[in-house]
C-alpha atoms as a PDB file:
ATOM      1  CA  UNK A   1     -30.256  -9.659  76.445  1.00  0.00           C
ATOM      2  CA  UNK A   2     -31.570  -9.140  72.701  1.00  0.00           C
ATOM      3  CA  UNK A   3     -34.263 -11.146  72.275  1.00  0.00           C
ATOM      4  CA  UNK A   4     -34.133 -10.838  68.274  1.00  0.00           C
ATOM      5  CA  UNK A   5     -30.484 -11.477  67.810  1.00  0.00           C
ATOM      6  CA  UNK A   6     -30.725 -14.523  70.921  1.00  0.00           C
ATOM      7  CA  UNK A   7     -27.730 -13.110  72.565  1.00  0.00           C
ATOM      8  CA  UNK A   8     -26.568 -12.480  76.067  1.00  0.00           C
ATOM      9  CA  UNK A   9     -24.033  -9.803  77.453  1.00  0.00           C
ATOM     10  CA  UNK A  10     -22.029 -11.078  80.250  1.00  0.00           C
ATOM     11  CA  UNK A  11     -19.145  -9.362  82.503  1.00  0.00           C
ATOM     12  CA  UNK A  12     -17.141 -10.430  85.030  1.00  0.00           C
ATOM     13  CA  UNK A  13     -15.678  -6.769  85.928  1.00  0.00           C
ATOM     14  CA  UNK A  14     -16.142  -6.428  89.812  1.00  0.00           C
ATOM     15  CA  UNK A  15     -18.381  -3.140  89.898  1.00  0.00           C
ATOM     16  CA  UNK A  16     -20.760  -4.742  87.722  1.00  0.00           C
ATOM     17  CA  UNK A  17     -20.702  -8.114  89.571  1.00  0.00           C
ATOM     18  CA  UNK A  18     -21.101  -6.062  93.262  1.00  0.00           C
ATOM     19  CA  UNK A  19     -23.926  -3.964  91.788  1.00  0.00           C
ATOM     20  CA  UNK A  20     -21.108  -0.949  92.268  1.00  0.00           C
ATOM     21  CA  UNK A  21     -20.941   2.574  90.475  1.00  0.00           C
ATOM     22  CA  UNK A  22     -17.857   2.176  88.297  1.00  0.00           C
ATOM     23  CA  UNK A  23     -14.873   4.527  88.825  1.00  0.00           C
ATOM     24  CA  UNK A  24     -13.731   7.001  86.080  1.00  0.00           C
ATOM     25  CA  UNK A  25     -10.363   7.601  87.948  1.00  0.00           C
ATOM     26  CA  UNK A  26      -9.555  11.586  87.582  1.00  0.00           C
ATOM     27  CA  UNK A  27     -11.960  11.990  84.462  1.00  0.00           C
ATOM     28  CA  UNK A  28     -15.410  13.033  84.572  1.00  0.00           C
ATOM     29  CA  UNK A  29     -18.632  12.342  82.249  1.00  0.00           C
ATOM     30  CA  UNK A  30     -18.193  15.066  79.212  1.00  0.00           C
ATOM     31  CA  UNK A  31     -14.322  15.049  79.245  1.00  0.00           C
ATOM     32  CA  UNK A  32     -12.522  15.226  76.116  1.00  0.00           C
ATOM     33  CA  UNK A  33      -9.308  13.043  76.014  1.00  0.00           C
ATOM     34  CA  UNK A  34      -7.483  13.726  73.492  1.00  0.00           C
ATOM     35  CA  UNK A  35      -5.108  11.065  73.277  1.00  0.00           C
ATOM     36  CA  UNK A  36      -7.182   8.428  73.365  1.00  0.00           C
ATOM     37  CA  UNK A  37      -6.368   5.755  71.065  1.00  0.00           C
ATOM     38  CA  UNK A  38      -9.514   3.428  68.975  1.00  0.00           C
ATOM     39  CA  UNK A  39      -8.452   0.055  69.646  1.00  0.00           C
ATOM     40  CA  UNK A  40     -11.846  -1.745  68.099  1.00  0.00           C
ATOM     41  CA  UNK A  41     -14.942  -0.401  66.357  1.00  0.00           C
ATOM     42  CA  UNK A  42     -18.314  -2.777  67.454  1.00  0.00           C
ATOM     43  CA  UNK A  43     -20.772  -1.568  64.874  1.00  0.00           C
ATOM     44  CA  UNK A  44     -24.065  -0.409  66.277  1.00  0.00           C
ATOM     45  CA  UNK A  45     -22.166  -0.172  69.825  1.00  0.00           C
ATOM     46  CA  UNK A  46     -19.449   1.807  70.068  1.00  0.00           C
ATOM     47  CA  UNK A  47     -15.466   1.922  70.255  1.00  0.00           C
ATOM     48  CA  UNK A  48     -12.739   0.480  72.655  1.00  0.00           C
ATOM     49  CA  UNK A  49     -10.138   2.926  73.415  1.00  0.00           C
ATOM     50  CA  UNK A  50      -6.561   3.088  75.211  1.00  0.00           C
ATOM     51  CA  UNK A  51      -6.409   6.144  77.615  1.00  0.00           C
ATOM     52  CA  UNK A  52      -3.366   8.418  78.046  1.00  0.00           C
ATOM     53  CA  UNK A  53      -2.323   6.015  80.908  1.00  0.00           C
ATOM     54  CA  UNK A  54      -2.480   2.332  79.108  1.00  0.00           C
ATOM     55  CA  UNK A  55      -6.103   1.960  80.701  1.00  0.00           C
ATOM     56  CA  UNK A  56      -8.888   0.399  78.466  1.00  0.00           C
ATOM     57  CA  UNK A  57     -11.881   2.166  78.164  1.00  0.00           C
ATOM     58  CA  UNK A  58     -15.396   1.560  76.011  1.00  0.00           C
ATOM     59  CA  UNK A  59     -17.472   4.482  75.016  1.00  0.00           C
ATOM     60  CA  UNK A  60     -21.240   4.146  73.142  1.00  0.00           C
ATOM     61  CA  UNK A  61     -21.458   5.868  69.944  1.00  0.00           C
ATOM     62  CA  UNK A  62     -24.932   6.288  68.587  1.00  0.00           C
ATOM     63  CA  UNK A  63     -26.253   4.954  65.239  1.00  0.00           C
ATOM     64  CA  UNK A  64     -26.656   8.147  64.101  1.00  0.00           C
ATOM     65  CA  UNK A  65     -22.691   8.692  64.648  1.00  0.00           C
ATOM     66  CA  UNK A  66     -21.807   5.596  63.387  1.00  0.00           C
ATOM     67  CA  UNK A  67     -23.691   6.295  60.085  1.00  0.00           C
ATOM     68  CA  UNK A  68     -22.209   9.652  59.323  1.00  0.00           C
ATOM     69  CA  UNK A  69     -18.234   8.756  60.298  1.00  0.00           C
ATOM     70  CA  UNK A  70     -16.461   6.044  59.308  1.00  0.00           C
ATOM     71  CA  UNK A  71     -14.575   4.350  62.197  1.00  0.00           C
ATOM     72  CA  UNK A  72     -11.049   6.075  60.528  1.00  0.00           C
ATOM     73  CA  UNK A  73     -12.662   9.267  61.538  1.00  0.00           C
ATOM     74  CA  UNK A  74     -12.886   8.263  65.097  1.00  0.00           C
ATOM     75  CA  UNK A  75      -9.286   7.548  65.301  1.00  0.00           C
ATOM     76  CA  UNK A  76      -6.571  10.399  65.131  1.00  0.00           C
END
């Protein structure tokens, strides 16, 4: 919730819903993929990305990062 914006963040992914850890699959926090593809850019939040294997993937990117690269940067 962001009360100065008035907007609300919803999901309806399972492990979120059932209060659940959510599974990274074979990667761990800190791995570098380097295939990974930038599907969107949400300014101020961070990038959508297709994994090596087709799966969909969201990663924060702080402000800080966001101010010194432009999103074609991200993207190889």
């Amino acid at each position: 919730m962001n009360v100065n914006t008035k907007t609300v963040g919803l999901s309806l992914q399972e492990n979120v819903i059932s209060n659940e850890a959510a599974s990274f699959g074979h990667w761990s926090v800190g791995d570098i993929i380097d295939d990974a593809a930038v599907i969107r850019v949400d300014q101020g939040l961070g990038l959508l990305l297709r994994l090596s294997d087709g799966i969909l993937g969201f990663t924060h990117v702080s402000l800080f990062c966001m101010i010194i690269l432009s999103a074609d940067k991200f993207n190889k």
